[in-house]
N, C-alpha and C. Protein backbone atom coordinates (compact mmCIF):
# COMPACT_ATOMS: atom_id res chain seq x y z
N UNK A 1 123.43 106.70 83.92
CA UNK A 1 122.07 106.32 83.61
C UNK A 1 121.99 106.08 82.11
N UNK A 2 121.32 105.21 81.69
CA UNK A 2 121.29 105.00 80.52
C UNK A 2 119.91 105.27 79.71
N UNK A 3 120.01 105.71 78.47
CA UNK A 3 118.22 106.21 77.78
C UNK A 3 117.42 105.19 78.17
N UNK A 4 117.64 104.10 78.88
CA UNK A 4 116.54 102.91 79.04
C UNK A 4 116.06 102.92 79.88
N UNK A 5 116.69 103.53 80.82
CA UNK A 5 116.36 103.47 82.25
C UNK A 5 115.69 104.98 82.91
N UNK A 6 115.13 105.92 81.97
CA UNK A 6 114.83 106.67 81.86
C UNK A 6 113.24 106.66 81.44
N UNK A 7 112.82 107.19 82.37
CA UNK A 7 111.01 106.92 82.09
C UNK A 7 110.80 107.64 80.59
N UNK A 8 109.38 107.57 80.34
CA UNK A 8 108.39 108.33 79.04
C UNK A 8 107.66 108.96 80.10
N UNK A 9 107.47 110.29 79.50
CA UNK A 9 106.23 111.13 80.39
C UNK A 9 105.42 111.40 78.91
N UNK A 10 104.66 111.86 78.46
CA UNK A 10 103.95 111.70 77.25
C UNK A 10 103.67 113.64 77.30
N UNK A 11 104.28 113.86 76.21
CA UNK A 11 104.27 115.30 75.96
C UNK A 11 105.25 115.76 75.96
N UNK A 12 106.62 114.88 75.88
CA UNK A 12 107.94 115.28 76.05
C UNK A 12 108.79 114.85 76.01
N UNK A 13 110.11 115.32 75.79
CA UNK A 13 111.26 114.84 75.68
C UNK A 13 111.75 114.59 76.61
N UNK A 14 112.50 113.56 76.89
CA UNK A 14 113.66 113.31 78.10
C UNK A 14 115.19 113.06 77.74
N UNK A 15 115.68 113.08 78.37
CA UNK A 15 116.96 112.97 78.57
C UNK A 15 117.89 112.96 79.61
N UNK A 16 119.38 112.39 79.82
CA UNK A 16 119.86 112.11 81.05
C UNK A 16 120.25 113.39 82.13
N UNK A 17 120.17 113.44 82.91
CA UNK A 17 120.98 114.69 83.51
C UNK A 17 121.47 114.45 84.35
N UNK A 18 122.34 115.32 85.10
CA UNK A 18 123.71 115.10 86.01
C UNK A 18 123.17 114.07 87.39
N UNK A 19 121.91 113.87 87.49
CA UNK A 19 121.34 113.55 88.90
C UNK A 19 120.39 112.96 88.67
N UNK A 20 119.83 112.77 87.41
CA UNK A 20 118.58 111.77 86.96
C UNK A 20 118.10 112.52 85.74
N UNK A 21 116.94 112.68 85.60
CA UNK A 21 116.93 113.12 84.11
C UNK A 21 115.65 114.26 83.88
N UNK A 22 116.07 114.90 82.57
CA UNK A 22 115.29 115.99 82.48
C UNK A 22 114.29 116.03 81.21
N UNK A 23 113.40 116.87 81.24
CA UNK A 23 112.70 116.34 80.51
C UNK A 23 111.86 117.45 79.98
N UNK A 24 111.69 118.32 78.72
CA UNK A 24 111.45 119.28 77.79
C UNK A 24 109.56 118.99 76.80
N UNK A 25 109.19 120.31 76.91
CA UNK A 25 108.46 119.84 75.62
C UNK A 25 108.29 119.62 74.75
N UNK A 26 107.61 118.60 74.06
CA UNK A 26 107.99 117.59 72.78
C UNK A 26 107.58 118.62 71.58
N UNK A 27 106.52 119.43 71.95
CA UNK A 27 106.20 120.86 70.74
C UNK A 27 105.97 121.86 71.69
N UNK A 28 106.96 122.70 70.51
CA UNK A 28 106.95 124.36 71.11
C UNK A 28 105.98 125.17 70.31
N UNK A 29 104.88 125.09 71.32
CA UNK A 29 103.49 125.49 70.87
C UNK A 29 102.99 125.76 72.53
N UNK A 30 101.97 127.04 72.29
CA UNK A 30 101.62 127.11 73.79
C UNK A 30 100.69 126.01 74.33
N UNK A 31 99.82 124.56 73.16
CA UNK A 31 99.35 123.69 73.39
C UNK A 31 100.17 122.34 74.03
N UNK A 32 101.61 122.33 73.43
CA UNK A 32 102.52 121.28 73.58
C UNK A 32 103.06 122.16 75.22
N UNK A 33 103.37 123.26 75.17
CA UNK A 33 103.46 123.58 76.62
C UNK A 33 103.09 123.43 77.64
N UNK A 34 101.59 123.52 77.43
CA UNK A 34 100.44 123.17 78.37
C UNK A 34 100.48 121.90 78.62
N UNK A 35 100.35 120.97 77.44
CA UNK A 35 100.32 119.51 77.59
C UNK A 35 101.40 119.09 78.42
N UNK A 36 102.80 119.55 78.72
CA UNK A 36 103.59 119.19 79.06
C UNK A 36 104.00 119.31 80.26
N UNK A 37 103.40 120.94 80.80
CA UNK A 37 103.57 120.73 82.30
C UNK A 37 102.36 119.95 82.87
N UNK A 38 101.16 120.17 82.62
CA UNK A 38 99.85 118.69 82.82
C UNK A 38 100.81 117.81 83.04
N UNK A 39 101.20 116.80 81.86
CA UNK A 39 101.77 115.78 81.91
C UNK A 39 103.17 115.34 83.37
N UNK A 40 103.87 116.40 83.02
CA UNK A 40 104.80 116.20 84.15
C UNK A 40 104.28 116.38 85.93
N UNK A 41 103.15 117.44 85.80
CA UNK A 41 102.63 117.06 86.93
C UNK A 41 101.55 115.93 87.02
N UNK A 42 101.19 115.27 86.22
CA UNK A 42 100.56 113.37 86.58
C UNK A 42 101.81 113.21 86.61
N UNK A 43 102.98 112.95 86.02
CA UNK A 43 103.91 111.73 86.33
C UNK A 43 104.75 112.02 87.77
N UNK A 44 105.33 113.25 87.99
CA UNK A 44 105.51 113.19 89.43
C UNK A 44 104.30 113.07 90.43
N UNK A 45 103.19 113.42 90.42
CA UNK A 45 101.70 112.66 91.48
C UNK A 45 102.00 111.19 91.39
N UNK A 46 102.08 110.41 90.62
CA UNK A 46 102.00 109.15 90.54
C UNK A 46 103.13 108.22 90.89
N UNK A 47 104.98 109.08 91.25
CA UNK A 47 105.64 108.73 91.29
C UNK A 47 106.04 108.05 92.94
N UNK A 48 107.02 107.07 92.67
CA UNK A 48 107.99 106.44 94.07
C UNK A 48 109.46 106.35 93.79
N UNK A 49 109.74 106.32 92.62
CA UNK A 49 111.01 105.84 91.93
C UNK A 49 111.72 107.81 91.97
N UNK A 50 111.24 108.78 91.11
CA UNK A 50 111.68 109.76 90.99
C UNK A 50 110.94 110.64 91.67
N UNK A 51 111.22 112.19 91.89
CA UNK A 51 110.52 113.05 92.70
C UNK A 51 111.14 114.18 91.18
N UNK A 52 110.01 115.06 91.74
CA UNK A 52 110.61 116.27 91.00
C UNK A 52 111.35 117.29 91.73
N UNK A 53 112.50 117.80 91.13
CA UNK A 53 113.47 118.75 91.57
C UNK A 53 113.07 120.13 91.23
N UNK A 54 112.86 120.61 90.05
CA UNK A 54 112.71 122.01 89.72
C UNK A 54 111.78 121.91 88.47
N UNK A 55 111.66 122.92 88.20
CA UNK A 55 111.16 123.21 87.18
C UNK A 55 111.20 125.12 86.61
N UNK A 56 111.20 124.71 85.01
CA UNK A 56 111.68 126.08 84.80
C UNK A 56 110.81 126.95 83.97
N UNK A 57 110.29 127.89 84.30
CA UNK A 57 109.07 128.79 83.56
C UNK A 57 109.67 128.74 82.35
N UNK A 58 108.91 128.98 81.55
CA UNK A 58 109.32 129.29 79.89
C UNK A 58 108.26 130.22 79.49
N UNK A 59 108.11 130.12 78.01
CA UNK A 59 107.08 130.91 76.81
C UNK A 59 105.80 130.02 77.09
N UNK A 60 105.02 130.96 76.81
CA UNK A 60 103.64 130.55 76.39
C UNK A 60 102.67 130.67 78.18
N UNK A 61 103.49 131.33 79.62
CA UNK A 61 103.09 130.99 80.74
C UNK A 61 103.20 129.77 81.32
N UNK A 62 104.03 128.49 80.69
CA UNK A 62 103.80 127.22 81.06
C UNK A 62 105.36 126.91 81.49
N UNK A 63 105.80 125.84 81.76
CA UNK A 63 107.15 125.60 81.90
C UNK A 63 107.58 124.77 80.49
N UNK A 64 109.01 125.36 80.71
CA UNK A 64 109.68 124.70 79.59
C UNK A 64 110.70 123.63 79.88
N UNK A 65 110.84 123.09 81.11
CA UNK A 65 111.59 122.52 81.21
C UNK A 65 111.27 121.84 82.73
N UNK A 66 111.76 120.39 83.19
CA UNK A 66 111.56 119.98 84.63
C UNK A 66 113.07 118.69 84.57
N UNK A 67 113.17 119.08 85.65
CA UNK A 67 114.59 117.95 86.84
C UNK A 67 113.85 116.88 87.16
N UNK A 68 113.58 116.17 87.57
CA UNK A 68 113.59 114.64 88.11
C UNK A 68 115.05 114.71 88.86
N UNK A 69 115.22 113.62 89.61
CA UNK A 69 116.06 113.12 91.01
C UNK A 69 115.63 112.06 91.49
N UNK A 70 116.16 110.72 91.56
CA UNK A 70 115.55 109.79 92.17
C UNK A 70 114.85 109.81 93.73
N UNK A 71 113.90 109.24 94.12
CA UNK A 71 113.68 109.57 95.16
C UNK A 71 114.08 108.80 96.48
N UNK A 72 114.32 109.98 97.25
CA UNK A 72 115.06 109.52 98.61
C UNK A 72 114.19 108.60 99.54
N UNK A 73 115.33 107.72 99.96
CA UNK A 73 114.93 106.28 99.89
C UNK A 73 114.21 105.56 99.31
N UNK A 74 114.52 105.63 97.85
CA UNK A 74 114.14 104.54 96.76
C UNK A 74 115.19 103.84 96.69
């Protein structure tokens, strides 16, 4: 996969991962936290292309981290 082909979720970082790509908060702040799992849950609601795989609690009560996986039969 290449960084291009890799969506923007807004509140965060992405990057490639072994199975599609993962994607972090852009500030480590319990506001950028918040913003970020919000954000990742609109972009998987809205999705056909990727699904979400996991996601991983962090600081602040929010998650610090989420999987993407393309989605089956896309």
């Amino acid at each position: 996969m290449h960084m291009a082909d890799i969506p923007t979720i807004f509140h965060a970082v992405t990057e490639p991962a072994a199975r599609g790509f993962a994607a972090q908060p852009a500030r480590n702040t319990p506001d950028g936290h918040a913003a970020f799992q919000q954000a990742v849950q609109d972009f998987a609601g809205s999705q056909l292309e990727w699904e979400l795989l996991v996601t991983h609690p962090g600081r602040y009560g929010q998650w610090d981290a989420a999987i993407f996986v393309p989605a089956t039969g896309a």
